[in-house]
Protein backbone atom coordinates (compact mmCIF):
# COMPACT_ATOMS: atom_id res chain seq x y z
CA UNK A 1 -34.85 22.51 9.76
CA UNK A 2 -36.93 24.89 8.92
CA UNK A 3 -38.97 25.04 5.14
CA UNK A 4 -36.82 27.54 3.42
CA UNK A 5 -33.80 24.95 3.33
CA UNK A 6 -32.75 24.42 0.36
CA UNK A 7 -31.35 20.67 1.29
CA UNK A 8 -32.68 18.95 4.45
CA UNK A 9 -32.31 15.90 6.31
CA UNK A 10 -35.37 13.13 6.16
CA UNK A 11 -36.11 9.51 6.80
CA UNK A 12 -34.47 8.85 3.08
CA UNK A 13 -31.89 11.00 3.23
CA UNK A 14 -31.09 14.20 2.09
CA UNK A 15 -33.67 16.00 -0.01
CA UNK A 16 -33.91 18.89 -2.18
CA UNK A 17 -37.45 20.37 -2.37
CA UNK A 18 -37.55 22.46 -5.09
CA UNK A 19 -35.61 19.68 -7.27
CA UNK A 20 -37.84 17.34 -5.87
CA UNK A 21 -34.32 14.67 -5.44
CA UNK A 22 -32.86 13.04 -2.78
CA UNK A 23 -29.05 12.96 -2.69
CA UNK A 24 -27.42 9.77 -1.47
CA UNK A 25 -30.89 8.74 -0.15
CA UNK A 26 -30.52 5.86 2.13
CA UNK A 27 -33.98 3.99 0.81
CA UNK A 28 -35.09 3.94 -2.61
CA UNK A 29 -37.03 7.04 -4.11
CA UNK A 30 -37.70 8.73 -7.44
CA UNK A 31 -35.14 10.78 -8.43
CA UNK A 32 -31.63 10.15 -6.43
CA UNK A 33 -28.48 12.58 -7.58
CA UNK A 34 -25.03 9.74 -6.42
CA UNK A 35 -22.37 11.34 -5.33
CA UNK A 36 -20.04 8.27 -5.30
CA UNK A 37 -20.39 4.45 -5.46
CA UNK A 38 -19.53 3.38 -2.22
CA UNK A 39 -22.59 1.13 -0.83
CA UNK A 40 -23.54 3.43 2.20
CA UNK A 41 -24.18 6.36 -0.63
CA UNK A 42 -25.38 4.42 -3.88
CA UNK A 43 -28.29 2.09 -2.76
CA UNK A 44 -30.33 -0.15 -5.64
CA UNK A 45 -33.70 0.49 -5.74
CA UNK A 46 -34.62 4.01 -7.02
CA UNK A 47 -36.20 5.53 -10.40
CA UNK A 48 -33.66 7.60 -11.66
CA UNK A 49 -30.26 8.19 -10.45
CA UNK A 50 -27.64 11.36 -11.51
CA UNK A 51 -24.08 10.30 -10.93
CA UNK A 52 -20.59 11.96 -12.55
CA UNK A 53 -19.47 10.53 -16.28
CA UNK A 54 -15.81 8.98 -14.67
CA UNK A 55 -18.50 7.05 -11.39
CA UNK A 56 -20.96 5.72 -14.55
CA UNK A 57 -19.40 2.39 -14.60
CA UNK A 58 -19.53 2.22 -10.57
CA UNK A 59 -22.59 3.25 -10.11
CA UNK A 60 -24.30 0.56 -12.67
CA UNK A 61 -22.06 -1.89 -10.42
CA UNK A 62 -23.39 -0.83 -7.20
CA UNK A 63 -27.30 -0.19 -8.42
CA UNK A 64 -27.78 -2.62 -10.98
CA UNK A 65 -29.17 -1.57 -14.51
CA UNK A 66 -32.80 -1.79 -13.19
CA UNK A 67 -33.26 2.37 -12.35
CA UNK A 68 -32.04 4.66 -15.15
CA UNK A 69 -28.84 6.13 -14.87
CA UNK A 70 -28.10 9.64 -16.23
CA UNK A 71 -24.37 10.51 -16.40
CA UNK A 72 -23.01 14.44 -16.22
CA UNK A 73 -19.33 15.36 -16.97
CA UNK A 74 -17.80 17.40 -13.87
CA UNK A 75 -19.76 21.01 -14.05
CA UNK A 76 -22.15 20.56 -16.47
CA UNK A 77 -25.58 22.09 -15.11
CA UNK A 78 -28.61 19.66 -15.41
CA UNK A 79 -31.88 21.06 -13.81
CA UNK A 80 -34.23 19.18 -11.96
CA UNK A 81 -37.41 21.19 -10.75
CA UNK A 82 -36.83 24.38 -10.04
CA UNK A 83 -33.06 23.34 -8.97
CA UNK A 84 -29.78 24.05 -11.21
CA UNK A 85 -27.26 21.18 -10.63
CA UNK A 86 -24.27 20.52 -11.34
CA UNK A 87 -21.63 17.77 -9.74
CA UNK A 88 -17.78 18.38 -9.24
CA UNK A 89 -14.41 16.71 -8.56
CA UNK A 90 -14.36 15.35 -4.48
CA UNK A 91 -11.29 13.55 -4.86
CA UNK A 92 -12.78 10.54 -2.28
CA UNK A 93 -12.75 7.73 -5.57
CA UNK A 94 -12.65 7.31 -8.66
CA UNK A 95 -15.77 9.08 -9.98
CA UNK A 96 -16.74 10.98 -6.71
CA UNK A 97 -18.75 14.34 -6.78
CA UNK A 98 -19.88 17.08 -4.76
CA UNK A 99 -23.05 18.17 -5.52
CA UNK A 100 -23.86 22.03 -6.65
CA UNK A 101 -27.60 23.28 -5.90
CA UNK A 102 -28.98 26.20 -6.81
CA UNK A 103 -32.05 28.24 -6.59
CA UNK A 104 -33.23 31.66 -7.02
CA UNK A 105 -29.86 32.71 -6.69
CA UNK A 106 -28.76 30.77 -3.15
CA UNK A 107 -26.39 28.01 -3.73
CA UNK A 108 -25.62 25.34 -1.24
CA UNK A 109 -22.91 22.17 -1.81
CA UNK A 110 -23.05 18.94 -0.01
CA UNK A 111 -19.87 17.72 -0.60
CA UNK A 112 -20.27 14.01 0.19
CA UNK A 113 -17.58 11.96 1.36
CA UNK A 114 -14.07 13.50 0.14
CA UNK A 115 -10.42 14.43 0.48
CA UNK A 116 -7.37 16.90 -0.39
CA UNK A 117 -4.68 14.54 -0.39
CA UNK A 118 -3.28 13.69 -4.06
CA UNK A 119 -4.43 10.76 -5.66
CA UNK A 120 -3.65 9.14 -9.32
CA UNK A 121 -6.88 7.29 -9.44
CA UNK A 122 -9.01 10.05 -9.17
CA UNK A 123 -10.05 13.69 -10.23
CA UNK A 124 -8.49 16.26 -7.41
CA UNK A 125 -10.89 18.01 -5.18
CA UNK A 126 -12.70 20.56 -6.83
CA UNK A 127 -13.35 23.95 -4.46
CA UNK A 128 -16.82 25.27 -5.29
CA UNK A 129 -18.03 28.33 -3.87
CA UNK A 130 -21.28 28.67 -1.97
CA UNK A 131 -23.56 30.02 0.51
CA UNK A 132 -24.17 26.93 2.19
CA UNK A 133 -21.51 23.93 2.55
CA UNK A 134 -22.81 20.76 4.00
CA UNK A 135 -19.40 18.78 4.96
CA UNK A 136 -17.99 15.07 5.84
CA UNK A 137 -16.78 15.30 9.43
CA UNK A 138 -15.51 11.38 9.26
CA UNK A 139 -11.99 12.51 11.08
CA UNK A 140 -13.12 15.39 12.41
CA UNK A 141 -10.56 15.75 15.66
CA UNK A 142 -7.41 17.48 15.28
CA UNK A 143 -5.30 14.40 16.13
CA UNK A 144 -6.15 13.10 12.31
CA UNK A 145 -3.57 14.81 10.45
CA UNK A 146 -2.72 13.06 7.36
CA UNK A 147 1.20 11.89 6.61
CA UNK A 148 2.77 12.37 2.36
CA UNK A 149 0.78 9.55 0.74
CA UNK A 150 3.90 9.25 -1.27
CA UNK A 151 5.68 8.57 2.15
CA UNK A 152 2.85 5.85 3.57
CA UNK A 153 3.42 4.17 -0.18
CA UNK A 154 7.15 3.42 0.46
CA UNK A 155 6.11 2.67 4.14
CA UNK A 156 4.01 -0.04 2.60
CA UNK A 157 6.55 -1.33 0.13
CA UNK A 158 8.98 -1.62 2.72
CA UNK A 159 6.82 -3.43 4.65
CA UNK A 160 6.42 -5.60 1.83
CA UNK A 161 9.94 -6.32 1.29
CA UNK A 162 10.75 -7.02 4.89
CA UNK A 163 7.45 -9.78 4.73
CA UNK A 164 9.71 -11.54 2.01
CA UNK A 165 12.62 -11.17 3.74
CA UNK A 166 11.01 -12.70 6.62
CA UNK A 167 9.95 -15.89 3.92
CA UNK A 168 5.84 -14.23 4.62
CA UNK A 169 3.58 -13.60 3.08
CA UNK A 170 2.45 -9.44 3.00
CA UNK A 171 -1.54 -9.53 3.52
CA UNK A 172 -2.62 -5.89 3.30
CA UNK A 173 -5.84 -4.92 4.45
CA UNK A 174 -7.90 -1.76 2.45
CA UNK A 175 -11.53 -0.99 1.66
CA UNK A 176 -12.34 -2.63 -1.62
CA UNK A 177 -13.62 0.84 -3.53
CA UNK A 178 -10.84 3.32 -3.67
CA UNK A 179 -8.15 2.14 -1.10
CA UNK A 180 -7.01 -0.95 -2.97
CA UNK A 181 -7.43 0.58 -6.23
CA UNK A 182 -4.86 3.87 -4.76
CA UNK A 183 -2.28 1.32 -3.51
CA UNK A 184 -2.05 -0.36 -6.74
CA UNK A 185 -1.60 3.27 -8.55
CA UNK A 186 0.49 4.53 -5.81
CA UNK A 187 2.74 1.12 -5.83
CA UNK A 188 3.90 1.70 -9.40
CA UNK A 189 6.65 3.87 -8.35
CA UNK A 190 8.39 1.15 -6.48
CA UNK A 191 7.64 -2.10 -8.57
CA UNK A 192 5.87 -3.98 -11.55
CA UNK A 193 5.28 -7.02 -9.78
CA UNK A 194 1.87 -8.47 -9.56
CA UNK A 195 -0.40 -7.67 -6.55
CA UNK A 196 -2.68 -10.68 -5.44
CA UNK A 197 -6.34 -9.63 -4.89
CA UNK A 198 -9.31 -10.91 -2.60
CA UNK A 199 -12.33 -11.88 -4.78
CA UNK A 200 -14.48 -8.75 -3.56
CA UNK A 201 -11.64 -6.80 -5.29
CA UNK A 202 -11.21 -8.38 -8.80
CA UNK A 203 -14.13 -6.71 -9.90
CA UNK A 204 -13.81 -3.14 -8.72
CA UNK A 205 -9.95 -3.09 -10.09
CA UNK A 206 -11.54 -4.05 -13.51
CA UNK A 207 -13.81 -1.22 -13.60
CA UNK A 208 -10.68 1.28 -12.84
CA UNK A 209 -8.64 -0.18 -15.54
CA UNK A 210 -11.36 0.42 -17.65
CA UNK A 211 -11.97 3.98 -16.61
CA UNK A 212 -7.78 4.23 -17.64
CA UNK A 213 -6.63 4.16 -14.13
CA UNK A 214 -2.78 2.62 -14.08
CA UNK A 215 -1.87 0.49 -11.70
CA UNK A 216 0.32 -2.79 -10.72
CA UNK A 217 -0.51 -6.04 -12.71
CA UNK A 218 -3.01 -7.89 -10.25
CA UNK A 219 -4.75 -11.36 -10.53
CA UNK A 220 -7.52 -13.09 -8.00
CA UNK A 221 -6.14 -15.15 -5.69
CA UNK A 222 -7.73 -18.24 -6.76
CA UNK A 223 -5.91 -17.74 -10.14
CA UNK A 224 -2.58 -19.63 -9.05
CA UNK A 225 -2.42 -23.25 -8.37
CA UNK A 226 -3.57 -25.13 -5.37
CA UNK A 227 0.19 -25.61 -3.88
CA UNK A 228 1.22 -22.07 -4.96
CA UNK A 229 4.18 -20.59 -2.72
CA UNK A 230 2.97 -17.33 -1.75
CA UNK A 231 5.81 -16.25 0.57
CA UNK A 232 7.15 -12.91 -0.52
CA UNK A 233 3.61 -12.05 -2.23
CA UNK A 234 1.68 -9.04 -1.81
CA UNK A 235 -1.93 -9.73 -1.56
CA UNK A 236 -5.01 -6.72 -1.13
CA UNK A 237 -7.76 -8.09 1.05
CA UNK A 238 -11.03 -6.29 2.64
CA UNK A 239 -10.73 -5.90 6.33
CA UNK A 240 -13.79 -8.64 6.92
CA UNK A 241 -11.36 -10.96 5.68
CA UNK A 242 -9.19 -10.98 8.57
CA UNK A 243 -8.72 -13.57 11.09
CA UNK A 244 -11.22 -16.09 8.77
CA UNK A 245 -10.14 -19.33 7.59
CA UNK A 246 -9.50 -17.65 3.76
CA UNK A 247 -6.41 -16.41 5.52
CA UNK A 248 -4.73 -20.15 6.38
CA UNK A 249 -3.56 -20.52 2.36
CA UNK A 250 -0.91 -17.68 3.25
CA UNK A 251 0.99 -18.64 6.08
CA UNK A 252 2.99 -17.43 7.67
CA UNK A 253 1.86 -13.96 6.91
CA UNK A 254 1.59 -10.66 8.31
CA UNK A 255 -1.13 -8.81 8.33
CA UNK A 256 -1.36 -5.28 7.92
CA UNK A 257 -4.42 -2.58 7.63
CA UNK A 258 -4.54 0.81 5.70
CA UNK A 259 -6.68 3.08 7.16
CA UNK A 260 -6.71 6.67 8.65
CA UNK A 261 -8.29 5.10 12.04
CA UNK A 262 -4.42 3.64 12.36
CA UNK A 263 -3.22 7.13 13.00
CA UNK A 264 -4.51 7.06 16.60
CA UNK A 265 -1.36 5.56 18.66
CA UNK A 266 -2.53 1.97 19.53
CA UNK A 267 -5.29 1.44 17.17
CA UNK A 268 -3.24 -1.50 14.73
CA UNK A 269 -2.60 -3.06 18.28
CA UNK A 270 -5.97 -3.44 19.51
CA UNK A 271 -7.37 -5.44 16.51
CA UNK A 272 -4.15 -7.58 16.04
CA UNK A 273 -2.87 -5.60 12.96
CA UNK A 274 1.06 -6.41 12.98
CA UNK A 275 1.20 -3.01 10.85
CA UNK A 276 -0.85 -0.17 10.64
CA UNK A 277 -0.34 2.60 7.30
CA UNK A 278 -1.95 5.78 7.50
CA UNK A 279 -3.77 6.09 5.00
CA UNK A 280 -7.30 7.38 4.42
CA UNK A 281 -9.93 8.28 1.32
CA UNK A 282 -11.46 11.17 3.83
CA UNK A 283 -9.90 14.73 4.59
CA UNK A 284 -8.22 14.70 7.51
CA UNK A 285 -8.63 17.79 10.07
CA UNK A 286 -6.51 20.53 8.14
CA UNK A 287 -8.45 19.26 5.18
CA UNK A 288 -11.89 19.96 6.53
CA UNK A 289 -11.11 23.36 7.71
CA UNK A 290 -9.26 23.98 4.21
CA UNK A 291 -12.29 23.10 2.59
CA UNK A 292 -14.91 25.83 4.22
CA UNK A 293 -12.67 28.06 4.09
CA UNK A 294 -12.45 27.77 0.14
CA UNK A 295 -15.62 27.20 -0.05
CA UNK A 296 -16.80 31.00 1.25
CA UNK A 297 -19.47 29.54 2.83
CA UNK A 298 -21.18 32.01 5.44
CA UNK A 299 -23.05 28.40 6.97
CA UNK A 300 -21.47 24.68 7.42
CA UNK A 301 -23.41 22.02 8.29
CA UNK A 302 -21.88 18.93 9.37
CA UNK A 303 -22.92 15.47 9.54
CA UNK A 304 -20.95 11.95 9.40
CA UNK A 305 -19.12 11.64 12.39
CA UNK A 306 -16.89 13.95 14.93
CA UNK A 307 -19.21 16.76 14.17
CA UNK A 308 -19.02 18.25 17.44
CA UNK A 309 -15.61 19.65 17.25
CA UNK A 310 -15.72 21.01 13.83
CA UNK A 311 -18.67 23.03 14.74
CA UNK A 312 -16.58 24.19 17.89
CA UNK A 313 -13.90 25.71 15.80
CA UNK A 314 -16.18 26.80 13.00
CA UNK A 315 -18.23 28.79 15.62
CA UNK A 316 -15.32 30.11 17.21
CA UNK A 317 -13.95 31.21 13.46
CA UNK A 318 -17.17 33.57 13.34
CA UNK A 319 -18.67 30.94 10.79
CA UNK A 320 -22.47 29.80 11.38
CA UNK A 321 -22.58 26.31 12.10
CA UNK A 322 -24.58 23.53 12.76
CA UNK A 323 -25.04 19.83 12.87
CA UNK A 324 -27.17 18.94 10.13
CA UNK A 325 -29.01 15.64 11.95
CA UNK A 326 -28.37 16.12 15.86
CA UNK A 327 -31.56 13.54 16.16
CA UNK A 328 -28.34 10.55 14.66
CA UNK A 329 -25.52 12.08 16.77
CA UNK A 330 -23.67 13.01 13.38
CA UNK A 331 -24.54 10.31 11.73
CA UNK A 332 -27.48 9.19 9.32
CA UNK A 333 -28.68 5.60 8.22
CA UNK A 334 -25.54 3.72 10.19
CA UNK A 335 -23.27 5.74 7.88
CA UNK A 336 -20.09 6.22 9.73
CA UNK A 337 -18.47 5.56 13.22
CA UNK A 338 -18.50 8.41 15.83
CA UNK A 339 -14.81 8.54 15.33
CA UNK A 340 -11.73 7.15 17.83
CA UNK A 341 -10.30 3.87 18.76
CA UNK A 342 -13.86 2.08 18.91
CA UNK A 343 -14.90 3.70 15.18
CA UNK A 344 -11.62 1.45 14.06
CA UNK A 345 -13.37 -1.50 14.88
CA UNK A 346 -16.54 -0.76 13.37
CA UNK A 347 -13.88 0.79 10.56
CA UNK A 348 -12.86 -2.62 9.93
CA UNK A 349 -15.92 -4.11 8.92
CA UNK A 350 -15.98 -2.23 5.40
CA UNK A 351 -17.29 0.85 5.96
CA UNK A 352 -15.20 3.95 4.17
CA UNK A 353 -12.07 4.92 5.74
């Protein structure tokens, strides 16, 4: 990258020169502008962090009250250095921004992680116009096309019923921040019954409730007593927690993961899920191509992931574009897989899906 970038890639992260800030820096700094609260993007450590009004109470989870935070409502300008900022609406979680730059008249957006899909737990993705877009390319391959969430939530509560049918218990698998939290919202169509949740959850589903996000009555786990019948029970659990010894309280169960690595064929049976649900926080292919194209940006530059085929059909769309940190292979920091049925493993460990 050359030194008239407004936003390039470093050994912290992404940094904005004239703003003298880091965005999503991946080691702590001075001045780091959050564009969501997952742990791969909010870090504890730095000076002073920016994050969105709605991601205030996530972000003080994730980074501790030790670094001040300052929070801006969705499009109000802040400046920082010679920078004009401003965050708005990624629809990833609740609380989840891209992040405006401008200066001397360019404007570039990194969008961080996001999606298009609808989602009641979260402020819809916001297109923002610019010169420069730097984009997610998570799913990045045209086989990750995303089905009707409302569809995948009726799959789910099906799947559900059946479980009790079965006398089992229904042990559904979801990233902690933003998956759970969407099945709970998107659930309420179906039922009012309570939802069971792992102790990494508890928390997290607090902090929505708080923020006004509806969902299904929950309680921990550990809140029933010790010879508690869960057959026919619904419980949300972090995909670490399969296959450990927390799972013997709920046999027999079935054991399913939601995730938008279960839309390649195969991928639920190769790590033992008896069900697989498509369903992802990220854009999916058409999403990502939607995007640019809203966003009038003459330049992409990729990073996170399949980059290598978004670039190839960006290029061949007469559209300049690059891959922002070919030194990482699309990636920065560990942040995401590369993408297929060996990113589902490394998927199920926790990181964003």
């Amino acid at each position: 990258m050359n030194t008239e970038e407004l936003i390039r890639m470093t050994d912290r992260g992404l940094y904005c020169a004239a703003g003298d800030f880091h965005i999503d820096p991946c080691r702590p700094v001075e001045r780091a502008v959050i564009t969501h609260a997952h742990a791969d993007h909010a870090r504890s450590g730095s000076r002073q962090y920016w994050c969105s009004t709605p991601g205030l109470g996530l972000t003080r989870a994730r980074v501790g009250y030790g670094g001040g935070i300052t929070a801006m409502d969705y499009g109000q300008p802040f400046t920082l250095g010679d920078a004009r900022v401003s965050l708005h609406p990624a629809g990833h979680v609740l609380g989840s921004a891209q992040v405006r730059v401008e200066v001397g008249g360019r404007v570039w957006v990194v969008s961080g992680d996001y999606k298009r899909d609808p989602d009641p737990t979260c402020a819809a993705f916001e297109p923002v116009r610019c010169d420069t877009f730097i984009t997610e390319a998570t799913f990045g391959l045209p086989v990750y096309r995303w089905p009707d969430p409302a569809q995948v939530a009726q799959q789910i509560f099906d799947w559900w019923q059946q479980c009790k049918a079965n006398g089992q218990t229904a042990v559904l698998c979801a990233y902690a921040l933003g998956k759970a939290q969407r099945i709970l919202a998107e659930l309420m169509r179906h039922t009012d019954e309570t939802v069971y949740l792992h102790g990494a959850m508890t928390p997290l589903v607090r902090l929505y409730r708080q923020a006004g996000v509806r969902m299904l009555p929950t309680e921990p786990v550990g809140a029933p007593p010790k010879f508690f019948d869960w057959r026919g029970r619904l419980v949300l659990a972090p995909p670490g927690a399969a296959g450990t010894p927390w799972m013997k309280r709920f046999r027999p169960y079935a054991a399913g993961f939601a995730s938008g690595w279960m839309r390649v064929r195969g991928a639920h049976r190769s790590q033992a899920w008896d069900r697989g649900f498509v369903l992802s926080d990220h854009a999916d292919w058409d999403g990502l191509l939607l995007s640019v194209a809203q966003s009038g940006a003459r330049r992409v530059l990729a990073m996170h992931g399949n980059t290598a085929a978004l670039i190839e059909t960006l290029r061949a769309r007469g559209i300049d574009a690059a891959d922002l940190d070919p030194g990482h292979g699309g990636k920065h920091g560990g942040r995401h897989p590369g993408g297929g049925l060996d990113a589902a493993v490394e998927a199920a460990s926790g990181i964003s899906d």
